[in-house]
Protein backbone atom coordinates (compact mmCIF):
# COMPACT_ATOMS: atom_id res chain seq x y z
CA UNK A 1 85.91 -52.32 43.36
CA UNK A 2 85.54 -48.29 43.38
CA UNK A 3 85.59 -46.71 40.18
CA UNK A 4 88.46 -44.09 39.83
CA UNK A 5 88.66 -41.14 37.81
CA UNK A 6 91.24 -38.54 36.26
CA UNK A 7 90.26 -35.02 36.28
CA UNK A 8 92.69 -32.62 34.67
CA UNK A 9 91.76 -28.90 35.46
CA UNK A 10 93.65 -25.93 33.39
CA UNK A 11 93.69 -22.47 34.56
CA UNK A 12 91.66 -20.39 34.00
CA UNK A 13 92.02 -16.26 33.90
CA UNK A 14 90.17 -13.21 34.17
CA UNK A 15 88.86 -14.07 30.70
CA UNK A 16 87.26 -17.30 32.01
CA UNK A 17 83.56 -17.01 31.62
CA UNK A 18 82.01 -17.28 34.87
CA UNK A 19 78.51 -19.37 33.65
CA UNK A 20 81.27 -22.38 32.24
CA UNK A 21 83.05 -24.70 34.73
CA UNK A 22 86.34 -25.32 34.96
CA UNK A 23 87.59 -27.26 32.79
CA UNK A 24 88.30 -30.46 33.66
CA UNK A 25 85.57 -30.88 36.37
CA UNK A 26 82.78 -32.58 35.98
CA UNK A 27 80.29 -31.38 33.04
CA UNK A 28 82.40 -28.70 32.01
CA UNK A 29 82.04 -29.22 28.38
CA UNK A 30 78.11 -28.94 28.70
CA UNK A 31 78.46 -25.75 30.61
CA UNK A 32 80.81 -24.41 28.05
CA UNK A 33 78.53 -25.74 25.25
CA UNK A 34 75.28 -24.06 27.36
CA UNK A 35 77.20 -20.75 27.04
CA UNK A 36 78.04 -20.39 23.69
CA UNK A 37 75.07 -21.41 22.43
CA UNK A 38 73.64 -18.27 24.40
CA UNK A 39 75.79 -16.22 22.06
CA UNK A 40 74.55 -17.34 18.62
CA UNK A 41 71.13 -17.12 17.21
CA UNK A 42 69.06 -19.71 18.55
CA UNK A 43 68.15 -21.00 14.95
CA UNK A 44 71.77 -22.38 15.12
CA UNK A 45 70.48 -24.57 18.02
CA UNK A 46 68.66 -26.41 15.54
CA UNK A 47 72.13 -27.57 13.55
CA UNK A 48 73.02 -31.11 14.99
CA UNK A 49 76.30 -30.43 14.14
CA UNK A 50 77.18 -27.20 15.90
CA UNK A 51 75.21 -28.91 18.71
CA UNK A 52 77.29 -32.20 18.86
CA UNK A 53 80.69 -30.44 18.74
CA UNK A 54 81.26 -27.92 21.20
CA UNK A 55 84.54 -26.61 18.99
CA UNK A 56 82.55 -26.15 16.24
CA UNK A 57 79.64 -24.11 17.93
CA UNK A 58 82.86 -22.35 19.91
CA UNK A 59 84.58 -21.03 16.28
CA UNK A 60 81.05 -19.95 15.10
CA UNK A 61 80.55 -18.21 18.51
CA UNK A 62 83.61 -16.52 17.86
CA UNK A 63 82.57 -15.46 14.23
CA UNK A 64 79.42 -14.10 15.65
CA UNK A 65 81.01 -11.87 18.06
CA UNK A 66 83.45 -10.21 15.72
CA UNK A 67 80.47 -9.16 13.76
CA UNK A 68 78.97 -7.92 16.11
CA UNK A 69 81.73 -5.59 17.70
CA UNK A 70 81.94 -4.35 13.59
CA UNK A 71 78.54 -3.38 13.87
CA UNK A 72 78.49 -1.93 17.89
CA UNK A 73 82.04 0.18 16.37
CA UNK A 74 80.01 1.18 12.98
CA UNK A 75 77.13 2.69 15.10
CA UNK A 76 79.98 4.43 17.34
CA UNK A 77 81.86 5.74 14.68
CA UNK A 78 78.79 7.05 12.56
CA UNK A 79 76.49 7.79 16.24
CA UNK A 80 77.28 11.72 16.38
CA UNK A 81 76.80 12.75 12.44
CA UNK A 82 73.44 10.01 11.56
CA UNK A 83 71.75 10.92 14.71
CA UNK A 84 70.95 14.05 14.64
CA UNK A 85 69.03 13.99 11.56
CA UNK A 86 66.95 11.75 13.11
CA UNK A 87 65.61 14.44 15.52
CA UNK A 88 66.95 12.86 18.88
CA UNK A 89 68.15 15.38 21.54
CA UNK A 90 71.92 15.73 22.09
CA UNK A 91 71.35 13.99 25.56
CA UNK A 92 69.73 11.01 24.07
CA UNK A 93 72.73 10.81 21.43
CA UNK A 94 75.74 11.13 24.05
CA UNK A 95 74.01 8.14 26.09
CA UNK A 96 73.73 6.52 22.68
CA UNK A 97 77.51 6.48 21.99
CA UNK A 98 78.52 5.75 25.72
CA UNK A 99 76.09 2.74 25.02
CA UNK A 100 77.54 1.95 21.91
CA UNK A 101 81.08 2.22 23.58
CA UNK A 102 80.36 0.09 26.44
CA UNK A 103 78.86 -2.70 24.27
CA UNK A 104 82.23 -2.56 22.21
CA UNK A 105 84.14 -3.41 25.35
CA UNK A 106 81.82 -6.02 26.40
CA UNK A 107 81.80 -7.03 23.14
CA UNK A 108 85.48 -7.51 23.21
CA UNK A 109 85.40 -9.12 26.66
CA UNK A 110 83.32 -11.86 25.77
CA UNK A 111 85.16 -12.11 22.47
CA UNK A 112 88.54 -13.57 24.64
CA UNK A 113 86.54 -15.29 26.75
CA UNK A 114 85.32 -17.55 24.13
CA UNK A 115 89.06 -17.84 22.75
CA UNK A 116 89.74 -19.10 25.99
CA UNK A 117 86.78 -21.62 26.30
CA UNK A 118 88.12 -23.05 22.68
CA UNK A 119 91.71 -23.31 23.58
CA UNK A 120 90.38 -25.70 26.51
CA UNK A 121 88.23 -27.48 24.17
CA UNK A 122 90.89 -28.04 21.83
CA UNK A 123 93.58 -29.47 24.34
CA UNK A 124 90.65 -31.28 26.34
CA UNK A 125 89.82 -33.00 22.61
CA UNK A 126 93.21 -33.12 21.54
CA UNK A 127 94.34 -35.66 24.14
């Protein structure tokens, strides 16, 4: 007697993190859920219930992320008047806000790339 499965696969796009499987293949969930928990503070890890559902630790994820691309856009946005008086050279301060700006985009990036990992999470749970 062989033992059939269904695997349903969505597509995925450019916003698909590359660490989480597709989803629908075999442990996809626990490489989503490996991923996200990367992108919260690892005290969270200690929360059964962020740890248990993948949504859940996908929405705080999410939460996380927007706070931090407030706080990467606060130091750009404030970068060329705080830093001076602080004594750095004007070299050190325009690397500073190209940092700042990079980390913004990245930032964003991974920001839609854990919308996309909770849209499959939802439809894979919603069935």
């Amino acid at each position: 007697m062989s033992l059939m499965t269904t695997r349903t696969t969505t597509r995925t796009g450019p916003d698909w993190p590359c660490q989480v499987k597709t989803p629908g293949s075999y442990d996809w969930e626990r490489s989503a859920a490996k991923w996200l928990r990367e992108l919260v503070p690892a005290r969270y890890a200690s929360y059964p219930v962020l740890m248990r559902h993948t949504v859940l630790l996908a929405r705080h994820a999410q939460i996380q992320v927007q706070q931090e691309i407030r706080v990467a856009r606060t130091a750009l946005q404030t970068a060329r008047a705080d830093l001076p008086a602080l004594g750095l050279p004007e070299s050190v301060i325009e690397h500073t806000i190209k940092l700042y700006a990079a980390e913004v985009l990245q930032l964003q990036h991974i920001a839609r790339s854990i919308r996309a990992v909770t849209r499959a999470l939802v439809a894979h749970h919603g069935r």
